[in-house]
Protein backbone atom coordinates (compact mmCIF):
# COMPACT_ATOMS: atom_id res chain seq x y z
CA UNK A 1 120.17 87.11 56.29
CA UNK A 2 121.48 84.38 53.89
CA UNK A 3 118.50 82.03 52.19
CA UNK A 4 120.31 79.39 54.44
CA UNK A 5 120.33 81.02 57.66
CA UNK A 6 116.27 82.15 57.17
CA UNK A 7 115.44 78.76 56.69
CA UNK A 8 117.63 77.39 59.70
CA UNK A 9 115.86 80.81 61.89
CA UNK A 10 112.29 79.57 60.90
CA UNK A 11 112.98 75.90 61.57
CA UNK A 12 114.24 77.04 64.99
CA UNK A 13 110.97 78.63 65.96
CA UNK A 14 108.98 76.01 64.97
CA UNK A 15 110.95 73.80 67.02
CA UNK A 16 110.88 76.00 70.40
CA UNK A 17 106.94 77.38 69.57
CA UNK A 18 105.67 73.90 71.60
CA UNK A 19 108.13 74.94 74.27
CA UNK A 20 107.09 78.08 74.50
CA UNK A 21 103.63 77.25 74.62
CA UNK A 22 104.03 74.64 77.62
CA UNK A 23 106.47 76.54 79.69
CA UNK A 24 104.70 80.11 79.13
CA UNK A 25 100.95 79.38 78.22
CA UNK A 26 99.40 80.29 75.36
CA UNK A 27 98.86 83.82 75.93
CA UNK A 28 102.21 84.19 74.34
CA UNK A 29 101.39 82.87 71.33
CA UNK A 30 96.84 83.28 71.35
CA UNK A 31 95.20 85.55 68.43
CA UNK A 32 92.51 87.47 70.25
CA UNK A 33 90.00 90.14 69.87
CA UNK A 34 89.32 89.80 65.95
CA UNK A 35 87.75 92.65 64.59
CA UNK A 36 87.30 93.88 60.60
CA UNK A 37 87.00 97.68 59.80
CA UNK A 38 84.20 98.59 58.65
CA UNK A 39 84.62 98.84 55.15
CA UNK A 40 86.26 95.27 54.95
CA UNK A 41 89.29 96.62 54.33
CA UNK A 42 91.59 95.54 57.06
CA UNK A 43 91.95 93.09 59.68
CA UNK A 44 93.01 93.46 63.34
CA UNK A 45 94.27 91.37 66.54
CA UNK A 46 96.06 91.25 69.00
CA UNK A 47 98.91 88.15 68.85
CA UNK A 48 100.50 86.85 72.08
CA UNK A 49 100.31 89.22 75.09
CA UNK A 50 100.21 92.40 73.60
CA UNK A 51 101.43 92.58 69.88
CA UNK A 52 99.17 94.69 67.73
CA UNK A 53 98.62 93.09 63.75
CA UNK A 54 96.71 94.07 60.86
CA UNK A 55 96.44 92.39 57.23
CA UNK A 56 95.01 94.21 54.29
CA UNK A 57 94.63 90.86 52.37
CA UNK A 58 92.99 88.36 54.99
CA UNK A 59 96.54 87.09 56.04
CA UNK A 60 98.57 87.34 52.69
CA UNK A 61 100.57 89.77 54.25
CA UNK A 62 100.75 90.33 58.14
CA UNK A 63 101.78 93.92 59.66
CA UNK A 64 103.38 94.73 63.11
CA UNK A 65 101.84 98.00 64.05
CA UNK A 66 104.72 99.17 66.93
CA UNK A 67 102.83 101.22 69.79
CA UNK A 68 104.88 100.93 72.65
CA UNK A 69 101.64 100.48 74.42
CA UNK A 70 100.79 97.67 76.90
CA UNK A 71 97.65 96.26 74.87
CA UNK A 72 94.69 94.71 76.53
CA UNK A 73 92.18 92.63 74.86
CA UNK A 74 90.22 95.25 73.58
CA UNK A 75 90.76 96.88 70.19
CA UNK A 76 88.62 97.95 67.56
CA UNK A 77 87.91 100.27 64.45
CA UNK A 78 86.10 103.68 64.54
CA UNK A 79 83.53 103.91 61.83
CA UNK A 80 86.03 106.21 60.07
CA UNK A 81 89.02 103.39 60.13
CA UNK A 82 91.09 104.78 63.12
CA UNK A 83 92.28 101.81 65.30
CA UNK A 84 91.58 101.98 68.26
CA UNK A 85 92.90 99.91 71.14
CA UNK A 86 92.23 99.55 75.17
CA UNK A 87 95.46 99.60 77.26
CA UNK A 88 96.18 97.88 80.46
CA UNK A 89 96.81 101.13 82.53
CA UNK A 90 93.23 102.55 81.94
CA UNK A 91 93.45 104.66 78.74
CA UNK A 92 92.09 103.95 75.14
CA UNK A 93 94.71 104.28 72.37
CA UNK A 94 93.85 106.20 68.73
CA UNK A 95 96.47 104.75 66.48
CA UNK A 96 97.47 105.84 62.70
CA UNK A 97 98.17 103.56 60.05
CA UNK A 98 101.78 104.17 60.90
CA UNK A 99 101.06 103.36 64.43
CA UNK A 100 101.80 106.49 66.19
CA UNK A 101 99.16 107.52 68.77
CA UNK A 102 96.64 109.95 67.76
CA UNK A 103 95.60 110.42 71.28
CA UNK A 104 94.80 108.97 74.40
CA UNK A 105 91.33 108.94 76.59
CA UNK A 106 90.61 107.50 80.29
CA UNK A 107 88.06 107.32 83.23
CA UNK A 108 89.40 110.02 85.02
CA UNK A 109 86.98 108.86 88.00
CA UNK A 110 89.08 105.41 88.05
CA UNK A 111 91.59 106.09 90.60
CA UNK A 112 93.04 102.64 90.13
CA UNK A 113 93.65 102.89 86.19
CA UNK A 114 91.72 99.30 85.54
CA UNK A 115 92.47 97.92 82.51
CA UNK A 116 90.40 98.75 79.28
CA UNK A 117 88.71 95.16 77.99
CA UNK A 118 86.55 96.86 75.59
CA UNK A 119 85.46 99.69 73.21
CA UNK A 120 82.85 99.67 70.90
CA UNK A 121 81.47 102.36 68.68
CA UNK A 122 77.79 103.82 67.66
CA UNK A 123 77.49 102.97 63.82
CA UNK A 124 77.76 107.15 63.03
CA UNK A 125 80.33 107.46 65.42
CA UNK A 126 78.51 109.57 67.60
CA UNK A 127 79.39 107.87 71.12
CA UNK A 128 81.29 104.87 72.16
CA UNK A 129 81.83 103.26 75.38
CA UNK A 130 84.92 101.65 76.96
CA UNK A 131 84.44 99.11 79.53
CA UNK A 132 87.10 98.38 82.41
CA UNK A 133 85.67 95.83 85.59
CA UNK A 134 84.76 98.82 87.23
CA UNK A 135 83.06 101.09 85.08
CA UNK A 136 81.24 101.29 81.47
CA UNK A 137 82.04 105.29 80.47
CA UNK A 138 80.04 106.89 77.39
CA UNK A 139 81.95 109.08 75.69
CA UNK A 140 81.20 111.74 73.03
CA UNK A 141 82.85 111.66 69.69
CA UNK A 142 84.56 114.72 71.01
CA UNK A 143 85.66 112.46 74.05
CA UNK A 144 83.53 113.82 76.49
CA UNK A 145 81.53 112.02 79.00
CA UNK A 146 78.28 111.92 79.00
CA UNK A 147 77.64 109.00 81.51
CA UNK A 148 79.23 106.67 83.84
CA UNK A 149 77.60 103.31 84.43
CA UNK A 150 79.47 102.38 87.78
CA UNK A 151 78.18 100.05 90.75
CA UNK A 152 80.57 99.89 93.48
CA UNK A 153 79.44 96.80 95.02
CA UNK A 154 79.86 94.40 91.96
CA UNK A 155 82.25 93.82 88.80
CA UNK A 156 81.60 94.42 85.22
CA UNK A 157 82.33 91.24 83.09
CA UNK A 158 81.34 92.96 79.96
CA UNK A 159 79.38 95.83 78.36
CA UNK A 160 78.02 97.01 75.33
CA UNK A 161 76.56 100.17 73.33
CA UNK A 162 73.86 99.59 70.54
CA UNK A 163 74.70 100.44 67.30
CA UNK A 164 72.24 103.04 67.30
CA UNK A 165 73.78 104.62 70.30
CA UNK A 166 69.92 104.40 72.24
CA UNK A 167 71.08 101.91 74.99
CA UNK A 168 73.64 100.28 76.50
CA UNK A 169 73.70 96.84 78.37
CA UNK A 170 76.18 95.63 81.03
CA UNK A 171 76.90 92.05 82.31
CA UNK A 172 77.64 91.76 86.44
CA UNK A 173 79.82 89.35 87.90
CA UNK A 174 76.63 87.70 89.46
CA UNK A 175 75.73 86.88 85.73
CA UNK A 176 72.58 89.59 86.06
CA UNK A 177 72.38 92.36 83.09
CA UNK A 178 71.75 95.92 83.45
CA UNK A 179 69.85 97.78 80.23
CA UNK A 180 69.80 101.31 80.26
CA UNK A 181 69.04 104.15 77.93
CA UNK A 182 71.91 106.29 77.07
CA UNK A 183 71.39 108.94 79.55
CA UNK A 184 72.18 106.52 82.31
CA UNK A 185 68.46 105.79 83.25
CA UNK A 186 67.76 101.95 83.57
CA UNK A 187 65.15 100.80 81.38
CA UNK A 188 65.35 96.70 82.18
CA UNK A 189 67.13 94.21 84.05
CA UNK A 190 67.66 90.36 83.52
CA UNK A 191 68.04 88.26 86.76
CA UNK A 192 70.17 85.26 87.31
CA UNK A 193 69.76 83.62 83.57
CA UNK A 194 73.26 84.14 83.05
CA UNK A 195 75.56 82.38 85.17
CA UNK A 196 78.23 82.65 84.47
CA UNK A 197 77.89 85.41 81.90
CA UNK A 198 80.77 85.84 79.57
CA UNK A 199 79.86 88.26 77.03
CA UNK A 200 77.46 90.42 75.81
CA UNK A 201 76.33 92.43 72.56
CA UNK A 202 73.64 93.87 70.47
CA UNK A 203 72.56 92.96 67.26
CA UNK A 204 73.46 94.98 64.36
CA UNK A 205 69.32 96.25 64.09
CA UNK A 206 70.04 97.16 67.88
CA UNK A 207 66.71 95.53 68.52
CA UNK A 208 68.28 92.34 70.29
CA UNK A 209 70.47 92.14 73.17
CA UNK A 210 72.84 88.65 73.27
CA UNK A 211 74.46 86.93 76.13
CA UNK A 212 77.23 84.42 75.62
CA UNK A 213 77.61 82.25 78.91
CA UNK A 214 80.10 79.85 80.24
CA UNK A 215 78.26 76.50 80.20
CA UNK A 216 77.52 76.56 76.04
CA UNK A 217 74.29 78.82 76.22
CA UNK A 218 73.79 81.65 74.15
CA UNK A 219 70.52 83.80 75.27
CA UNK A 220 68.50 86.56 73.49
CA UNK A 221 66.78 89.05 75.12
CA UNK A 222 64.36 92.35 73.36
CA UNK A 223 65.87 96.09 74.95
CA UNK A 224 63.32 95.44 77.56
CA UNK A 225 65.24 92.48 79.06
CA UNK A 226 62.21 89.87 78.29
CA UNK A 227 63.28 86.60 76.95
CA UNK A 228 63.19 85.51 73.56
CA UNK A 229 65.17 82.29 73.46
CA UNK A 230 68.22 80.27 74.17
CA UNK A 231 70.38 78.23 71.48
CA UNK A 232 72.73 75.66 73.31
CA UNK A 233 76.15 75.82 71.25
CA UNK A 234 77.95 73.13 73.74
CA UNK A 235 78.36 72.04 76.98
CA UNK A 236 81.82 73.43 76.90
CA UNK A 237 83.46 77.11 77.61
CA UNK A 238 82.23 79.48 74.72
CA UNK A 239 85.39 81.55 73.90
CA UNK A 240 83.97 84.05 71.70
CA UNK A 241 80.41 85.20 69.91
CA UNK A 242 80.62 87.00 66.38
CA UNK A 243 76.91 88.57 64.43
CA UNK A 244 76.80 88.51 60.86
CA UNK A 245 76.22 92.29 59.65
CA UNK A 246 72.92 91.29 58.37
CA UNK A 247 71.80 89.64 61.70
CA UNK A 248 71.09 86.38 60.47
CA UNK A 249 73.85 84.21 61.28
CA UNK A 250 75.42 84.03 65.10
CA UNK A 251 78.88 81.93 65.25
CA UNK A 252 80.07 80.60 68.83
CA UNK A 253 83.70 79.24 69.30
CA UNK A 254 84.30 76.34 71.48
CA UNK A 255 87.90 74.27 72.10
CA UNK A 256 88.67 73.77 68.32
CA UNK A 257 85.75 74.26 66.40
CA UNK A 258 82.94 77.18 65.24
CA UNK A 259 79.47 76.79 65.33
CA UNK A 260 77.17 78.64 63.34
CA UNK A 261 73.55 79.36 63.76
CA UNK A 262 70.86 80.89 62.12
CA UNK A 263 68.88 83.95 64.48
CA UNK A 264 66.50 81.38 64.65
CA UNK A 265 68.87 79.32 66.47
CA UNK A 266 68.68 76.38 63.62
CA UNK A 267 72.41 75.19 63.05
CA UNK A 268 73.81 76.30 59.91
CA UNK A 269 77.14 74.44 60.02
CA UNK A 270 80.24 73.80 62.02
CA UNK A 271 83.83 74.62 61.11
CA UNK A 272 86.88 72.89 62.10
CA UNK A 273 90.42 74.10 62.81
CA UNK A 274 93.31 71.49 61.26
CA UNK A 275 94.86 71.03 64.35
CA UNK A 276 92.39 69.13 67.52
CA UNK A 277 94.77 70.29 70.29
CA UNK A 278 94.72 73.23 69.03
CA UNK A 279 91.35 76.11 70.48
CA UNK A 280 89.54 78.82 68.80
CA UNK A 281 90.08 82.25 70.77
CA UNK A 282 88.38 84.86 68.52
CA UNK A 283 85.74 84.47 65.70
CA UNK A 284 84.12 87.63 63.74
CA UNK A 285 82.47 88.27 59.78
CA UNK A 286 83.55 90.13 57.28
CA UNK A 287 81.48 93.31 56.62
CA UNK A 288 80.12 91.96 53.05
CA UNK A 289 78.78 88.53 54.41
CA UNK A 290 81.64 86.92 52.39
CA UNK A 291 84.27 85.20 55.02
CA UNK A 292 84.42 84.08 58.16
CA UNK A 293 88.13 84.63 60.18
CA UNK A 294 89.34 82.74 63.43
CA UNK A 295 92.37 82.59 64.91
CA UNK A 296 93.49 79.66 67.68
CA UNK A 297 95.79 79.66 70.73
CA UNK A 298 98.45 78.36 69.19
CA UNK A 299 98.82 81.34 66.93
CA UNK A 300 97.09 80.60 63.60
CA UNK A 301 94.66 82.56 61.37
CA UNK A 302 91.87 81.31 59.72
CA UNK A 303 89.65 82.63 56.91
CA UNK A 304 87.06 80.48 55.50
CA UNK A 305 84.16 81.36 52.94
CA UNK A 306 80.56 81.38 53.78
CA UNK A 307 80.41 78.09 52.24
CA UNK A 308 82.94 76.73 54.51
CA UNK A 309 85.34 75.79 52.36
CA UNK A 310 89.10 77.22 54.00
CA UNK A 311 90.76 79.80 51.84
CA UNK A 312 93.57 80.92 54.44
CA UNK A 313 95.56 78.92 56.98
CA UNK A 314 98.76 80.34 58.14
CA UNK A 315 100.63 80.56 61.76
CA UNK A 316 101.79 84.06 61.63
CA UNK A 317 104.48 83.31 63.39
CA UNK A 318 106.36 80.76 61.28
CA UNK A 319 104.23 81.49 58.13
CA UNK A 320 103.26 78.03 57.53
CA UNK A 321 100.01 77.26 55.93
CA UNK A 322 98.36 78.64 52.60
């Protein structure tokens, strides 16, 4: 491709992205499900409806991992670096660097293959859990089950498994939360403080158990399920929740901005994306405390420092930005 016809190519999609967007929705264009590895060295999502991306350089350079696998929302690292990715027809996804599958795991119980929304890992690897609507299955580092947390009468929105692999937490449909230890025995339950729930994790410590809901609430609870208190990020939708590594900072997207907030629920500060029409789908931390990466509907990563000043702007699919 001539110097001429690249430019002419990339002036073209800029032109039709808007289209796109309007006739298609942004799903076809969205960054979602941020997530760092653990040593900081790369940096996963998943752009438009299924595309799988990494950068090794916080967006300097963007990589197409090819799967052939219909993606869901939920990917992730392993504590060794293995991606790992949920998949619409019920099976999690071990990929390589090169992006070959390692190997493939599923709820053999769920008859109806329900798509895979999340996985999430024990800090030594240990266990990890992958959560469809229907079920939350514990697994065994050798991939074995060693519990199924399954209600038939109501839908999973989200789940989680505590760092420390001790307990696991799942959020209902009628916003209540289940907390049970990891051999399936409930240990606590939180009743109708969640509506609607959205989604839930633990803190890095595994001592706290947080619950993002849809009117701008963000709630703490102890492993017990008591109460410890409630920080109001904004009356509007929170998209996403993201927990500093150290456990002091909590950041909560909302249309086109980030709000950060101190454990003590104290606001730190608030971070802006360039473009107001544009939303914030997925927020998380870098593992060394030092950045702060977002990425928006219509397609564009963000990195900014702790200090909040922006060190990385760039659609990745026109490369515009810095």
């Amino acid at each position: 491709m001539t110097m001429m016809n690249k430019k002419l190519y990339i002036i073209l999609i800029i032109f039709l992205l808007p289209v796109v967007i309007s006739v298609f929705g942004h799903d076809y264009t969205a960054l979602r499900n941020l997530v760092f590895a653990n040593d900081g060295g790369a940096l996963a999502f998943i752009a438009g409806p299924a595309d799988f991306k990494i950068t090794h350089d916080l967006g300097v350079t963007i990589d197409y991992i090819s799967t052939n696998l219909d993606m869901s929302s939920g990917i992730t690292f392993s504590p060794d670096g293995t991606a790992v990715a949920g998949l619409a027809d019920g099976k999690v996804a071990f990929i390589s660097k090169t992006g070959s599958v390692l190997k493939t795991v599923r709820d053999t119980a769920d008859t109806e293959k329900s798509v895979i929304k999340r996985i999430m890992f024990s800090s030594d690897g240990s266990i990890y859990a992958m959560v469809s609507h229907k079920a939350l299955c514990l697994m065994d580092k050798k991939d074995k089950l060693i519990y199924r947390f399954f209600n038939p009468a109501i839908q999973i929105i989200d789940g989680a498994v505590s760092p420390d692999g001790n307990f696991v937490v799942i959020g209902y449909e009628s916003g209540d939360l289940g907390i049970f230890n990891a051999s399936g025995e409930m240990i606590g339950t939180v009743n109708d403080r969640c509506m609607p729930l959205f989604e839930v994790c633990f803190s890095h410590n595994s001592r706290t158990i947080i619950v993002a809901s849809g009117d701008g609430k963000i709630n703490f609870y102890n492993t017990s399920g008591n109460f410890i208190r409630v920080i109001h990020s904004d009356p509007a939708e929170i998209g996403d929740i993201a927990i500093s590594r150290d456990d002091r900072l909590i950041a909560a997207t909302s249309n086109g901005k980030i709000t950060i907030f101190g454990f003590d629920g104290k606001l730190v500060k608030q971070l802006n994306v360039k473009d107001k029409y544009d939303s914030v789908t997925s927020v998380e931390f870098s593992p060394d405390g030092k950045y702060i990466a977002a990425g928006t509907y219509s397609g564009v990563l963000y990195i900014w420092d702790m200090e909040g000043k922006l060190t990385r702007n760039v659609n990745i699919y026109t490369q515009s930005g810095f």
